[in-house]
Protein backbone atom coordinates (compact mmCIF):
# COMPACT_ATOMS: atom_id res chain seq x y z
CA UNK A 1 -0.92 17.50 19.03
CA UNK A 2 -3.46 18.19 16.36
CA UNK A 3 -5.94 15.09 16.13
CA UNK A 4 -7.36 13.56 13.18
CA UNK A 5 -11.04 15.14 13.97
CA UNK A 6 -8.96 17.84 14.29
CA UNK A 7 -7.63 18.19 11.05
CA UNK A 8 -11.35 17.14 9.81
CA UNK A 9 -12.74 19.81 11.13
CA UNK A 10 -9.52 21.99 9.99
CA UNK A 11 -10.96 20.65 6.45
CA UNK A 12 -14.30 21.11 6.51
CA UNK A 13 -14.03 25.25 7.59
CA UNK A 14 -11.21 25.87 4.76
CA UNK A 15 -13.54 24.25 1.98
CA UNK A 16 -16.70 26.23 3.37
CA UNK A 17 -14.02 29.23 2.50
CA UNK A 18 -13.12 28.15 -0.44
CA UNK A 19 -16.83 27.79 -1.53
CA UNK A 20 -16.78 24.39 -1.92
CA UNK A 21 -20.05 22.14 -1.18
CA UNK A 22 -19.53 20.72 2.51
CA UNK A 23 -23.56 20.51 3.73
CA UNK A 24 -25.00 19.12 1.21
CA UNK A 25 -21.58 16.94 1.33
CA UNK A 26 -23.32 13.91 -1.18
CA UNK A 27 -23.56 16.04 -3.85
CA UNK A 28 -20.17 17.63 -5.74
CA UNK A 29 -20.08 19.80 -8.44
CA UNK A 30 -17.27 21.35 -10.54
CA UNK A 31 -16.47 23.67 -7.12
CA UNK A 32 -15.17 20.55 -5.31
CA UNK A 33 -16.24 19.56 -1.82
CA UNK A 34 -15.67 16.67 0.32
CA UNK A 35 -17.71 14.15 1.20
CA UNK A 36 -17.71 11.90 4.80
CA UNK A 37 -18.30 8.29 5.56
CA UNK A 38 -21.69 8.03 7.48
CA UNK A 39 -19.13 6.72 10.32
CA UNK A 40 -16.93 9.51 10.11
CA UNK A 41 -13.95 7.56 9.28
CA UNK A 42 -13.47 7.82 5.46
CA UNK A 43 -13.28 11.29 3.89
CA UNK A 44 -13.00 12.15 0.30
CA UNK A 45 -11.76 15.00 -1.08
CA UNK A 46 -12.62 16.31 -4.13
CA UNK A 47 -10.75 19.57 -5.88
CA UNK A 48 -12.38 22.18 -7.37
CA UNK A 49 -12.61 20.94 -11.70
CA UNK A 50 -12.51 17.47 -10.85
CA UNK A 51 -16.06 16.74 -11.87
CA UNK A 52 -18.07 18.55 -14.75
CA UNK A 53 -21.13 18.67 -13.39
CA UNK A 54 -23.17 17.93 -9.67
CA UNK A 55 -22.93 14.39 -8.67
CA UNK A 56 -24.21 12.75 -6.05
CA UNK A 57 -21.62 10.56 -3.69
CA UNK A 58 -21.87 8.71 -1.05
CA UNK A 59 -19.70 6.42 0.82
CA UNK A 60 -21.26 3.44 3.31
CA UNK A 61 -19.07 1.39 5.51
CA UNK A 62 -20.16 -2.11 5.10
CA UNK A 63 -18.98 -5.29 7.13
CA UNK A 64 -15.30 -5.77 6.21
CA UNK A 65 -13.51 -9.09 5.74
CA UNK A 66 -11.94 -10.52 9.26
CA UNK A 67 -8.61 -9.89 7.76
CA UNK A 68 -9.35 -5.78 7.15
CA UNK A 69 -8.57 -3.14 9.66
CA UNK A 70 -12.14 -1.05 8.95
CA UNK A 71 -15.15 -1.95 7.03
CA UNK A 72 -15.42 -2.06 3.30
CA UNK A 73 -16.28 1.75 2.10
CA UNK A 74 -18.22 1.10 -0.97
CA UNK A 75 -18.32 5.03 -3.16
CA UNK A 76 -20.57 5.08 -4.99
CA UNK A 77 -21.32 5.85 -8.07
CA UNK A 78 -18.72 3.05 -8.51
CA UNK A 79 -16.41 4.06 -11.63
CA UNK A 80 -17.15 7.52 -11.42
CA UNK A 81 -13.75 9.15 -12.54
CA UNK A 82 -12.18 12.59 -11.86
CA UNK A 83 -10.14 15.05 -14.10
CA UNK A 84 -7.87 15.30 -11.44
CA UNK A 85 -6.64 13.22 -8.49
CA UNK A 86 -8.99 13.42 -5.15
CA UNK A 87 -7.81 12.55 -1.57
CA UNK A 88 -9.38 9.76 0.12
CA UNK A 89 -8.39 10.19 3.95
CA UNK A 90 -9.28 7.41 6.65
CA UNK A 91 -8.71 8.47 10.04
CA UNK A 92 -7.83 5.38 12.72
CA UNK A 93 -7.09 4.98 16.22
CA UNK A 94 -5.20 3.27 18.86
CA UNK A 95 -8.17 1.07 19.50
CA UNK A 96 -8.25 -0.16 15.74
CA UNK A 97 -4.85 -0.83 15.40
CA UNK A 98 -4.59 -3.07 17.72
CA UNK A 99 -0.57 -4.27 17.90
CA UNK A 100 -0.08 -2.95 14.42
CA UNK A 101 2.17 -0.82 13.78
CA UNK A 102 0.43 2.38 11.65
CA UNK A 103 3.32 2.53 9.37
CA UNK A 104 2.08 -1.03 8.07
CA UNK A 105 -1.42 0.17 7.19
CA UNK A 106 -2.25 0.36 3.45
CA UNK A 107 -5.43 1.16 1.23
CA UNK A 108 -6.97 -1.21 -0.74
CA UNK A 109 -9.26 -1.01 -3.67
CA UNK A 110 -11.69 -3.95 -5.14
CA UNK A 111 -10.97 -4.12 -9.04
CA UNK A 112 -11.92 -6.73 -11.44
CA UNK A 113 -9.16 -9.65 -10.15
CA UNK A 114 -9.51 -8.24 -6.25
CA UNK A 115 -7.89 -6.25 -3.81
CA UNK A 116 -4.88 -3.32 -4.99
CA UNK A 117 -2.98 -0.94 -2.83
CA UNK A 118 -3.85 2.50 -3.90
CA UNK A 119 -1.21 4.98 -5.07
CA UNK A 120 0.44 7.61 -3.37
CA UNK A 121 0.02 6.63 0.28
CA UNK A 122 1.27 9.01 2.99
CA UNK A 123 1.15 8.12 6.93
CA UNK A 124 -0.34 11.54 8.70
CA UNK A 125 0.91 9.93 12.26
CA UNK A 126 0.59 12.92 14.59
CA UNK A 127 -3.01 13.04 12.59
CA UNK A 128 -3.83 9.59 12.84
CA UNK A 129 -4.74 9.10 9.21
CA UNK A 130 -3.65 7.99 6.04
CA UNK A 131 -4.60 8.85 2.80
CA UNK A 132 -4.42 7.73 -0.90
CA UNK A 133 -5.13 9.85 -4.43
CA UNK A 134 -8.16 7.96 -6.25
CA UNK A 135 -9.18 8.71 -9.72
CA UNK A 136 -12.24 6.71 -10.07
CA UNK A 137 -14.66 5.55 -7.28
CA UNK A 138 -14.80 2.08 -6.38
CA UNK A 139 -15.13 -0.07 -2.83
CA UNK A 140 -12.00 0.57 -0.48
CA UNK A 141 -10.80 -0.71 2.57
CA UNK A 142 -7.75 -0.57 4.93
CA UNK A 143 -5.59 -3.70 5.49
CA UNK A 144 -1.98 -4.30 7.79
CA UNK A 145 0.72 -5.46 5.58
């Protein structure tokens, strides 16, 4: 069974292929890249022609709400947008999820009025993860509906 660090690490060796920026993983150019939570969890993945020019990115897991499933992600620069959709990947476990049942987990984003589910949300279950498509940066975190 392939395992979300797994598939990670799957990741991270195609983009260095593909010549896109993985060590110096905060800042993305127009090549694409991805860049990682500094807990590991939260992954996002940027295409090649996304961004015009070098940017840097981070993303830092903050204390979540008591209602959340992981810590706020704030990505920052907040409202950064793309050219094209990127992947935003967060990889739980059984620990984390508790009684839940995976195929309840969402992706939320903070806008202006509060929390929305993020578009496009597919369940990776033999991965553990589940990811979203984000066009703009923003603060993120992962809830059980």
């Amino acid at each position: 069974m392939l395992t979300a660090r797994t598939a990670f690490a799957a990741l991270l060796l195609t983009t260095v292929a593909t010549g896109c920026d993985v060590w110096d993983a905060d800042r993305i150019g127009p090549e694409g890249g991805v860049v990682v939570s500094d807990d590991g969890r939260m992954a996002l993945e940027i295409p090649e022609g996304a961004l015009d020019e070098a940017v840097e990115i981070t993303i830092v897991a903050t204390e979540g709400d008591d209602d959340a499933l992981a810590p706020v992600y704030v990505i920052e620069p907040m409202g950064l947008t793309f050219k094209y959709p990127t992947e935003l990947v967060f990889d739980y476990d059984e620990e984390s999820l508790g009684d839940s049942d995976p195929e309840a987990l969402e992706l939320v984003t903070l806008r202006e009025l509060g929390w929305d589910y993020l578009p496009d949300r597919k369940l990776h279950a033999d991965d553990q993860t589940i990811s979203v498509s984000l066009m703009s940066l923003s603060a993120v975190t992962v809830v059980v509906e």
